[in-house]
C-alpha atoms as a PDB file:
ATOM      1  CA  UNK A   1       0.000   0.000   0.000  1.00  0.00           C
ATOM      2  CA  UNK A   2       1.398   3.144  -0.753  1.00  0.00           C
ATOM      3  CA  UNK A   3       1.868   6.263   1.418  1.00  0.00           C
ATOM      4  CA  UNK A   4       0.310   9.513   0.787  1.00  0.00           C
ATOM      5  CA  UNK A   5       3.765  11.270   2.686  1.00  0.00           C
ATOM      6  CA  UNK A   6       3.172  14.426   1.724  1.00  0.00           C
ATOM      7  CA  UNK A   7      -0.511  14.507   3.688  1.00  0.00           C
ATOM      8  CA  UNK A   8       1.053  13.023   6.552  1.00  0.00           C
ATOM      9  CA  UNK A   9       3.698  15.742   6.553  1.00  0.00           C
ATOM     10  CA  UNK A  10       1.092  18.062   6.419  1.00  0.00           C
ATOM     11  CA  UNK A  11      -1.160  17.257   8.619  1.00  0.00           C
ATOM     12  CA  UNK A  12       1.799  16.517  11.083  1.00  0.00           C
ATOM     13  CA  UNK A  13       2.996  19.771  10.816  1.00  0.00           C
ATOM     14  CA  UNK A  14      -0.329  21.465  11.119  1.00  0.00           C
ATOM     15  CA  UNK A  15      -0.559  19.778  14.478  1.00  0.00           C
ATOM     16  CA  UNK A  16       3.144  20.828  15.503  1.00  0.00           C
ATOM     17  CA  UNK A  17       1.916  24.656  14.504  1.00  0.00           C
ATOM     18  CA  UNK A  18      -1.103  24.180  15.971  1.00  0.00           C
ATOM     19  CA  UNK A  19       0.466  23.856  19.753  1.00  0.00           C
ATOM     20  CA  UNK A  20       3.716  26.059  18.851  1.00  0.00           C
ATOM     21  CA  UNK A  21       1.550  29.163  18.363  1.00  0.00           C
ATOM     22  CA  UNK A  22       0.762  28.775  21.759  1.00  0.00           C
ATOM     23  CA  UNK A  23       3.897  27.819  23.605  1.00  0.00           C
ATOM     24  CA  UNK A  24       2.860  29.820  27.125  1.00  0.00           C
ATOM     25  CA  UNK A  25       0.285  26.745  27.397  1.00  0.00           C
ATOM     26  CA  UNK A  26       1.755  24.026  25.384  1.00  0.00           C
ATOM     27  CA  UNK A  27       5.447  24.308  26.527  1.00  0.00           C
ATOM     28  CA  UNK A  28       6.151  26.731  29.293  1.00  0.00           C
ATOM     29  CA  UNK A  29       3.213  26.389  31.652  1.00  0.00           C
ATOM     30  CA  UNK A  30       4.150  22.224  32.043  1.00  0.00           C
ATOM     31  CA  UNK A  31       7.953  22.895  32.709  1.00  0.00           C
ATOM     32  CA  UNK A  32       6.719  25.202  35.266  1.00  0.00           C
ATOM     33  CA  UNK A  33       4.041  23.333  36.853  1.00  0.00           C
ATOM     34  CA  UNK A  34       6.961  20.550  36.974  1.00  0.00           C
ATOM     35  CA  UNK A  35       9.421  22.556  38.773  1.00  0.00           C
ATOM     36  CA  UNK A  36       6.827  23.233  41.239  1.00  0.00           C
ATOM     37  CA  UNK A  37       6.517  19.692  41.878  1.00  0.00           C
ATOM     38  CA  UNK A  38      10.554  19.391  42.096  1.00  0.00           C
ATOM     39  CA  UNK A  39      10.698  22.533  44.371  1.00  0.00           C
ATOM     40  CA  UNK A  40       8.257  21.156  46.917  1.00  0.00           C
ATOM     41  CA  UNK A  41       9.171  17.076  47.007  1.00  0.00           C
ATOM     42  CA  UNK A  42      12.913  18.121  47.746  1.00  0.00           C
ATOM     43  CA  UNK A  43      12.301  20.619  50.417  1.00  0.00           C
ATOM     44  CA  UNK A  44      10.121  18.474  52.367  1.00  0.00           C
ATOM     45  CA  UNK A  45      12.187  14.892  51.621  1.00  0.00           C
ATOM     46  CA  UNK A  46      15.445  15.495  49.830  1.00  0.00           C
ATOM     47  CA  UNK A  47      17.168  15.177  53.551  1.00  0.00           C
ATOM     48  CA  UNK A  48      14.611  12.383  55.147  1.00  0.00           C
ATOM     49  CA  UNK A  49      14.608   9.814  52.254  1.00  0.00           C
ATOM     50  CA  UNK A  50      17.034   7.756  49.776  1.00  0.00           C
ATOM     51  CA  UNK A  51      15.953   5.775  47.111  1.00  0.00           C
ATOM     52  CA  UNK A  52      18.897   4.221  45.816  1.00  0.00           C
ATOM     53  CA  UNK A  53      22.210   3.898  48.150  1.00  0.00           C
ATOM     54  CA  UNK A  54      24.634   6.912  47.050  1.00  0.00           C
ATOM     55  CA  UNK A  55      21.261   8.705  44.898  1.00  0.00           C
ATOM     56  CA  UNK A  56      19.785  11.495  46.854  1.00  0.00           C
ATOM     57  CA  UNK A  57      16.018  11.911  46.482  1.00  0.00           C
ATOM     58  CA  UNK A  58      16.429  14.726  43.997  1.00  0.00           C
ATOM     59  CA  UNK A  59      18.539  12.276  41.491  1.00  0.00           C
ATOM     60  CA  UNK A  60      15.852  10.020  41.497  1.00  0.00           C
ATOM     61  CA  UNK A  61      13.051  12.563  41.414  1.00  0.00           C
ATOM     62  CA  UNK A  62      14.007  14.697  38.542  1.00  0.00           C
ATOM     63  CA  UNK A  63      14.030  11.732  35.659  1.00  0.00           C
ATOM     64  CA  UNK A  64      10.428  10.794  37.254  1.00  0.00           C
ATOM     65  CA  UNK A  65       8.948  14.261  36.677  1.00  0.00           C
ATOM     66  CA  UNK A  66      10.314  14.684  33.421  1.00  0.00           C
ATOM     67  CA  UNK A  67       8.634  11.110  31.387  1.00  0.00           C
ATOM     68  CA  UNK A  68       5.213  12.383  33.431  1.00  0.00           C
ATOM     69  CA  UNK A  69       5.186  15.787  32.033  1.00  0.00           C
ATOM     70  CA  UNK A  70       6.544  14.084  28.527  1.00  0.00           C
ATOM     71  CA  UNK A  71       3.740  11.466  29.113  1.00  0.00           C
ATOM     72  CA  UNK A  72       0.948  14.190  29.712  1.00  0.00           C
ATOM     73  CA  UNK A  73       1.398  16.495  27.424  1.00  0.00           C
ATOM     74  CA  UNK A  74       1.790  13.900  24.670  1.00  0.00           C
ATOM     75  CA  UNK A  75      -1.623  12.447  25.491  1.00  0.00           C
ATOM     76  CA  UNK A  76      -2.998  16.314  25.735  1.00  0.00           C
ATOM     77  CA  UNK A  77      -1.566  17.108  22.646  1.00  0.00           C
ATOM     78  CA  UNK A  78      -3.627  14.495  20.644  1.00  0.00           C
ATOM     79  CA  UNK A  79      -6.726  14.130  22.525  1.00  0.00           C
ATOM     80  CA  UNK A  80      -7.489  17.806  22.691  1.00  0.00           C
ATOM     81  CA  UNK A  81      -6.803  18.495  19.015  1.00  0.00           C
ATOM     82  CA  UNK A  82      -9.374  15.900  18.273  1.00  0.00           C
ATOM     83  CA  UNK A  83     -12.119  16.810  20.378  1.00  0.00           C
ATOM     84  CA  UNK A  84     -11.808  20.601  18.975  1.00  0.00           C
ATOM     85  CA  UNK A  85     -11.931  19.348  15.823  1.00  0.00           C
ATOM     86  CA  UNK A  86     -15.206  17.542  16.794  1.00  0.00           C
ATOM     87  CA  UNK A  87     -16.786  20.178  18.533  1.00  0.00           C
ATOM     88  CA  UNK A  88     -15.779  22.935  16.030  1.00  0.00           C
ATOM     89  CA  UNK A  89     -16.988  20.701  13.380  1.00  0.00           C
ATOM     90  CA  UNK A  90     -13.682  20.948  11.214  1.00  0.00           C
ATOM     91  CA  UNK A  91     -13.009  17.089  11.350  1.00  0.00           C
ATOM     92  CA  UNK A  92     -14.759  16.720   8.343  1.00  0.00           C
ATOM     93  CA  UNK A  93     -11.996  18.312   6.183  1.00  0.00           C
ATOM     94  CA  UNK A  94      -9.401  15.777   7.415  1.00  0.00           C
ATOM     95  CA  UNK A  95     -11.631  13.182   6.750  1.00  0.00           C
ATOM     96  CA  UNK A  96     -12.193  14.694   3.361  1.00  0.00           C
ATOM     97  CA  UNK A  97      -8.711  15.020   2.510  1.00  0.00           C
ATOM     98  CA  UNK A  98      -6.688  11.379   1.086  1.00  0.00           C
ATOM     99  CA  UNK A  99      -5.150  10.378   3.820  1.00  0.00           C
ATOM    100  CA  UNK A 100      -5.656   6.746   5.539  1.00  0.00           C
ATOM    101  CA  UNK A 101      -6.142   6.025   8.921  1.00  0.00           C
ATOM    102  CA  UNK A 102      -2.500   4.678   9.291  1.00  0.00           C
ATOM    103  CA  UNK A 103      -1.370   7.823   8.221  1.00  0.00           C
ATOM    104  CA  UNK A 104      -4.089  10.071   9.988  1.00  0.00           C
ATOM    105  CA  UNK A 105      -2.681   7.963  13.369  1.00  0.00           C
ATOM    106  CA  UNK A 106       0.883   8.587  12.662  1.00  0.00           C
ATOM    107  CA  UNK A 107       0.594  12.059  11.961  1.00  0.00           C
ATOM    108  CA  UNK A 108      -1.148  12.938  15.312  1.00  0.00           C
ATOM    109  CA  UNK A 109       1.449  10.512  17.428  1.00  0.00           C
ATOM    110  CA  UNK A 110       4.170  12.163  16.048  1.00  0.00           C
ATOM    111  CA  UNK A 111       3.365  15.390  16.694  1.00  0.00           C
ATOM    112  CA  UNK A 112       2.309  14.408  20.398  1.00  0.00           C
ATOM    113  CA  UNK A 113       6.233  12.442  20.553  1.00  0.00           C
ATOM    114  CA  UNK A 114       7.543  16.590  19.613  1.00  0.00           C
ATOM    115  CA  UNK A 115       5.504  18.085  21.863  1.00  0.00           C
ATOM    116  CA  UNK A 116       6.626  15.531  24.749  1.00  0.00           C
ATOM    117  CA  UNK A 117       9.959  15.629  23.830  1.00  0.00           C
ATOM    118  CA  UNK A 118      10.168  19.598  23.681  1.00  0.00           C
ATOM    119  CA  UNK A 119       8.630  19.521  27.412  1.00  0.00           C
ATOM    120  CA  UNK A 120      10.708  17.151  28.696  1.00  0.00           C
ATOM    121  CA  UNK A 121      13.791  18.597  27.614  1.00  0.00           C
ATOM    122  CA  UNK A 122      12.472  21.753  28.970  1.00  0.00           C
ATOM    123  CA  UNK A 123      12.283  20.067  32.764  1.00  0.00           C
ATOM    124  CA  UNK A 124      15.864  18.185  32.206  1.00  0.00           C
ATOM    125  CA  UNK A 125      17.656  21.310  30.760  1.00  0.00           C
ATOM    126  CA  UNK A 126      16.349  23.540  33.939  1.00  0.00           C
ATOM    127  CA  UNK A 127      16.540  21.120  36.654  1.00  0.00           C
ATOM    128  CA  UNK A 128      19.032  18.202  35.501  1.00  0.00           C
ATOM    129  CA  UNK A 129      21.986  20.068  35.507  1.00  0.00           C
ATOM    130  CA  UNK A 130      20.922  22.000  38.804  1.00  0.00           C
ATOM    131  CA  UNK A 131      20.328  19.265  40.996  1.00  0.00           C
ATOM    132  CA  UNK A 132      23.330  17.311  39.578  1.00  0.00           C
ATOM    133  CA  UNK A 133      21.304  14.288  37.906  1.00  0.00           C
ATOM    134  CA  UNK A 134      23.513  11.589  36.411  1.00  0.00           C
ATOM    135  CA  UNK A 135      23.089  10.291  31.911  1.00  0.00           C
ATOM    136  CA  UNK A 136      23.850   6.750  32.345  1.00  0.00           C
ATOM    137  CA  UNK A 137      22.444   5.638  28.979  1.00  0.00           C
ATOM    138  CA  UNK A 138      21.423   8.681  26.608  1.00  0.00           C
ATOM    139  CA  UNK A 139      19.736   5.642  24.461  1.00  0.00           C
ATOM    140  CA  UNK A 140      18.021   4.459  26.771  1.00  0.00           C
ATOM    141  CA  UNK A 141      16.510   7.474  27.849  1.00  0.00           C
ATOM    142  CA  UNK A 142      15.101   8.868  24.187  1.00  0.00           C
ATOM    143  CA  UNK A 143      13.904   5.372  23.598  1.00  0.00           C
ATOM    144  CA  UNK A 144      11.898   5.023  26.055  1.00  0.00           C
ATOM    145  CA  UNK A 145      10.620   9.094  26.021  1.00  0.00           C
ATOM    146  CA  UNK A 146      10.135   8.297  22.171  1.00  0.00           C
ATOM    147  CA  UNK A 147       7.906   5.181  22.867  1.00  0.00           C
ATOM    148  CA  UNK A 148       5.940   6.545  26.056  1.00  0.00           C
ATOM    149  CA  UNK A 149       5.204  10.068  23.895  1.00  0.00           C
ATOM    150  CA  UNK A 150       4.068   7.633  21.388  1.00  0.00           C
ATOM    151  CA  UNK A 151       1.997   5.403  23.627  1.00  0.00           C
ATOM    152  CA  UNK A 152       0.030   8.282  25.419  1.00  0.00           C
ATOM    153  CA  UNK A 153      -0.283  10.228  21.844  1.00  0.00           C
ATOM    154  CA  UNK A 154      -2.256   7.371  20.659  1.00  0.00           C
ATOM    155  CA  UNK A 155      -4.186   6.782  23.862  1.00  0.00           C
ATOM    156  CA  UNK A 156      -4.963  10.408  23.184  1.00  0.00           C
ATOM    157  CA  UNK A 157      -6.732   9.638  19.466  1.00  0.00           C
ATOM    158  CA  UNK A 158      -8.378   7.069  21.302  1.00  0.00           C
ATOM    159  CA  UNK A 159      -9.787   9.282  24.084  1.00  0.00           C
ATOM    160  CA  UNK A 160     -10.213  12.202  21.546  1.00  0.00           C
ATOM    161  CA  UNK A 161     -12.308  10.001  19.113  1.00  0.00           C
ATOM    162  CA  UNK A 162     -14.230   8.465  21.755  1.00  0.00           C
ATOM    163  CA  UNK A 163     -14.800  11.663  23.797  1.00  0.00           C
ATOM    164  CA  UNK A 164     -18.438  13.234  22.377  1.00  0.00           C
ATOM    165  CA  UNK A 165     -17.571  16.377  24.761  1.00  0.00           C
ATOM    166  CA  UNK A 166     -14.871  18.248  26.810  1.00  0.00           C
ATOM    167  CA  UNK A 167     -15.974  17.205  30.181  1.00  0.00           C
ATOM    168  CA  UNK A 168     -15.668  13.421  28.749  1.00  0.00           C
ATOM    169  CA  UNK A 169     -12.212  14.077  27.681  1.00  0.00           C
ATOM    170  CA  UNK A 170     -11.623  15.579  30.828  1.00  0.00           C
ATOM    171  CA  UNK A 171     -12.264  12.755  32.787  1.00  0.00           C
ATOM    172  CA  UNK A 172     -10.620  10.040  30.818  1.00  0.00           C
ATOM    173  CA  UNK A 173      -7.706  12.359  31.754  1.00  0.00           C
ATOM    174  CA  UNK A 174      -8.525  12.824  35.489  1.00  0.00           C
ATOM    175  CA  UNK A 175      -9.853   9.598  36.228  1.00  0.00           C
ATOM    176  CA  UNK A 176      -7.457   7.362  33.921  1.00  0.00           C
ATOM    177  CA  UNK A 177      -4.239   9.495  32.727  1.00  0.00           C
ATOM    178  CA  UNK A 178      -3.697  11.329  35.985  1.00  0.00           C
ATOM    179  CA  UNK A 179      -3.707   8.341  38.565  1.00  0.00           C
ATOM    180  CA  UNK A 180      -2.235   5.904  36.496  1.00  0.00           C
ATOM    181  CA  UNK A 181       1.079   8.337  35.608  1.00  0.00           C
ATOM    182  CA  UNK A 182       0.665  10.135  39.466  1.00  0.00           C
ATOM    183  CA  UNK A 183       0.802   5.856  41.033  1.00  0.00           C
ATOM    184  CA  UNK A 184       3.079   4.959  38.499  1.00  0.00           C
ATOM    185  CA  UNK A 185       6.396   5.308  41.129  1.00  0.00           C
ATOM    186  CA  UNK A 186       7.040   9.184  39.972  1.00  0.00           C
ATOM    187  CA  UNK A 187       7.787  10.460  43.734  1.00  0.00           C
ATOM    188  CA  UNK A 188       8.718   6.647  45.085  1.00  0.00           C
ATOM    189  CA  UNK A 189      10.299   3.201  44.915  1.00  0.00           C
ATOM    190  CA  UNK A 190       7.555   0.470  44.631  1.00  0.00           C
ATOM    191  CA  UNK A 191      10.075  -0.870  46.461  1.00  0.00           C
ATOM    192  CA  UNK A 192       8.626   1.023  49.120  1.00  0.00           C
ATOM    193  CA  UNK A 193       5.107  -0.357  49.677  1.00  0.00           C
ATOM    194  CA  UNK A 194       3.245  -2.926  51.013  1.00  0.00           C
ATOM    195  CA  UNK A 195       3.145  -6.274  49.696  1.00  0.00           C
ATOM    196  CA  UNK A 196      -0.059  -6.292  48.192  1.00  0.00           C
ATOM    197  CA  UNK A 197       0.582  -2.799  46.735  1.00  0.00           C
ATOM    198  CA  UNK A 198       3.900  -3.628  44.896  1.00  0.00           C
ATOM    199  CA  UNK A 199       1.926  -6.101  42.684  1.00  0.00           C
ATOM    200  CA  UNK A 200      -1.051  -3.807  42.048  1.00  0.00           C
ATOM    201  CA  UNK A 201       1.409  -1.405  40.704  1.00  0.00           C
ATOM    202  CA  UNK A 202       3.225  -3.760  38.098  1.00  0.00           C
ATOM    203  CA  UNK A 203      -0.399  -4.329  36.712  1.00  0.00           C
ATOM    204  CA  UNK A 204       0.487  -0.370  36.074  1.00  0.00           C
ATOM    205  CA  UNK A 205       2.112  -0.222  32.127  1.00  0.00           C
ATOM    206  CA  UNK A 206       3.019   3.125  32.458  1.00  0.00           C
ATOM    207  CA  UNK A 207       5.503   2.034  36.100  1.00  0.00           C
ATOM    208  CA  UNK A 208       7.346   0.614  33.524  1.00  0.00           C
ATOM    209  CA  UNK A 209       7.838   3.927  31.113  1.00  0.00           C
ATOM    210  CA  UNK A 210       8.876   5.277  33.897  1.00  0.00           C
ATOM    211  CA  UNK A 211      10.904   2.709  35.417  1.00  0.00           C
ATOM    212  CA  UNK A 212      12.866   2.405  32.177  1.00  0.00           C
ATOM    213  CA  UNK A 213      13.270   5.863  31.428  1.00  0.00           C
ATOM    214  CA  UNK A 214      14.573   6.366  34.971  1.00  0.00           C
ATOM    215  CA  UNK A 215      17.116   3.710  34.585  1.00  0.00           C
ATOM    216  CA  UNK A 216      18.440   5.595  31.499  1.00  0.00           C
ATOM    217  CA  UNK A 217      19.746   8.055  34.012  1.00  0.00           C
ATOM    218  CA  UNK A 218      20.781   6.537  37.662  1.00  0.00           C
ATOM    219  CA  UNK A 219      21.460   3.224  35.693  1.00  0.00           C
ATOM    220  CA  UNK A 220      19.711   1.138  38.574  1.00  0.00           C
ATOM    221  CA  UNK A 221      15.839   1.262  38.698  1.00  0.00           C
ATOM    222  CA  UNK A 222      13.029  -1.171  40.445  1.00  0.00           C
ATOM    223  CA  UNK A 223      13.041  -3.983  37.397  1.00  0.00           C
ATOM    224  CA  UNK A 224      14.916  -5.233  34.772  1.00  0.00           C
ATOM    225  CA  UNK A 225      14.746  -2.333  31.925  1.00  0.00           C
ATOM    226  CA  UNK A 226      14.683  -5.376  29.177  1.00  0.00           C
ATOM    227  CA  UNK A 227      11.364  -6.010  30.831  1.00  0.00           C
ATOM    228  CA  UNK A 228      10.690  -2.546  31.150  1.00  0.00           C
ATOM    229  CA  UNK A 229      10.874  -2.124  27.221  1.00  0.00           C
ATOM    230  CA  UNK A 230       9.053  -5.478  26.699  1.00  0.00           C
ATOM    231  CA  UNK A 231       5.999  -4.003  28.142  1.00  0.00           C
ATOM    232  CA  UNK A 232       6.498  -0.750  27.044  1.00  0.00           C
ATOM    233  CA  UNK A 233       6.562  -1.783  23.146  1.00  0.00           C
ATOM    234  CA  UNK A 234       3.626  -4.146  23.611  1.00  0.00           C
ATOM    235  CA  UNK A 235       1.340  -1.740  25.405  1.00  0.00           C
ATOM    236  CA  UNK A 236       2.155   0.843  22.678  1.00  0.00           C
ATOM    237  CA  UNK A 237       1.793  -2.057  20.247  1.00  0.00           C
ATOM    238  CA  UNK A 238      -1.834  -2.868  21.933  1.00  0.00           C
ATOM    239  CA  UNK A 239      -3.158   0.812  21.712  1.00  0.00           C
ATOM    240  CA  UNK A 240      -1.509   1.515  18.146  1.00  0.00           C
ATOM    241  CA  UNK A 241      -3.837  -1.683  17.071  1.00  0.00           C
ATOM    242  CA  UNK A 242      -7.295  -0.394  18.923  1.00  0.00           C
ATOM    243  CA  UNK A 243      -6.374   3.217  17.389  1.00  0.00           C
ATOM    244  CA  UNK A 244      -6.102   1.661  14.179  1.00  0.00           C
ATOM    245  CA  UNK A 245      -9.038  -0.135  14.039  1.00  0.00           C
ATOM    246  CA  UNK A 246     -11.116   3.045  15.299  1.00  0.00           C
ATOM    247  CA  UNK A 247     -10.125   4.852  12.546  1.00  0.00           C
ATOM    248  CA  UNK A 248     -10.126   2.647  10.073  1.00  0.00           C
ATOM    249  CA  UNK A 249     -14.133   1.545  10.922  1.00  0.00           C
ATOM    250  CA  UNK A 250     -14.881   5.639  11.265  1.00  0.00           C
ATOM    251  CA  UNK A 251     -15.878   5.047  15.215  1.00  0.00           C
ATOM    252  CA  UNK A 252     -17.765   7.862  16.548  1.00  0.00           C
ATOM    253  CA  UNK A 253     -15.847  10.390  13.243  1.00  0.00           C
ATOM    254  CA  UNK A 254     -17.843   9.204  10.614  1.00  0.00           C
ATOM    255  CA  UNK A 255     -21.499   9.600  10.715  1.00  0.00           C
END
């Protein structure tokens, strides 16, 4: 089958534009909000707890709140261009235009992997350096912010397709997004909890994108990274295939 790359190029840099012309909200406003975090988690524990022996709690923290932010805004990125295309009734055009679902999808995930990358490098470049946090693997750590971006960009087709409204997009975000990234081992060790709750979380697929990425820069982390990955590139192959197949069948786009 062949590829229609000059729509995809299009339409993926309409959706690069679309969140660069407004790079207070898109860009700035996460790196800030994750600073925040970073400035109140290591005044109130950087002295009282140690993840790793010879890691202070700021080491450890920094990598965490950079693949959330790179996580989140990936998944806003997508979902919210959607569901103002829907609402604003301008969908129609794309679906006018001839371009296939496969190249629809990859369009919109890459332009959520930029806008994740961009933000994370924003956090790393203003706090990494400060707080003295360590590059083990440089590899390691864009594949796994390339293939978390890319995971949570197409959750956010799926939510954006499925989502008839804001406030339903809002809660797959609040209810689904926000606990599953904020319980994901961000501010702690699973290492670190009960029993009972240590398995819970490795039901959790985004502890692992974390837990990977994390690794790529203290070069120790909570499981083996090769399992990390494993996980990691099914659960991204899992929602790439329901994404697909939404698109493909015109769920809830084509009426």
């Amino acid at each position: 089958m062949s590829v229609n790359w000059r729509g995809l190029y299009t339409l993926f840099m309409k959706e690069v534009m679309r969140f660069l012309k407004v790079t207070v909200q898109t860009l700035m406003t996460p790196v800030v909000t994750a600073l925040l975090y970073l400035l109140v988690f290591t005044h109130v524990l950087q002295e009282h707890v140690e993840v790793y022996p010879g890691i202070s709690y700021t080491a450890f923290l920094v990598p965490g709140l950079v693949i959330m932010t790179v996580i989140q805004n990936a998944f806003a990125n997508s979902s919210s261009s959607l569901i103002q295309s829907k609402m604003t009734g301008n969908l129609v055009f794309l679906l006018l235009a001839p371009i296939s679902g496969t190249e629809f999808y990859l369009a919109f995930v890459a332009a959520a992997v930029v806008r994740g990358l961009m933000v994370g490098l924003g956090v790393y470049l203003v706090a990494g350096p400060l707080q003295g946090v360590p590059l083990h693997s440089p590899g390691v750590v864009l594949a796994f912010a390339i293939l978390s971006s890319a995971v949570l960009g197409g959750l956010g087709v799926i939510a954006g397709i499925w989502a008839e409204k804001f406030e339903q997009l809002a809660a797959f975000q609040n209810f689904v997004i926000l606990p599953l990234s904020f319980l994901s081992g961000v501010f702690y060790s699973i290492h670190t909890l009960p029993d009972f709750w240590q398995e819970v979380s490795r039901f959790n697929p985004f502890f692992y994108m974390i837990d990977g990425f994390r690794h790529g820069f203290l070069g120790v982390s909570d499981v083996s990274p090769w399992l990390s990955l494993g996980v990691t590139v099914g659960f991204f192959a899992a929602i790439s295939g329901i994404c697909l197949i939404m698109l493909h069948r015109g769920y809830k786009i084509r009426r």
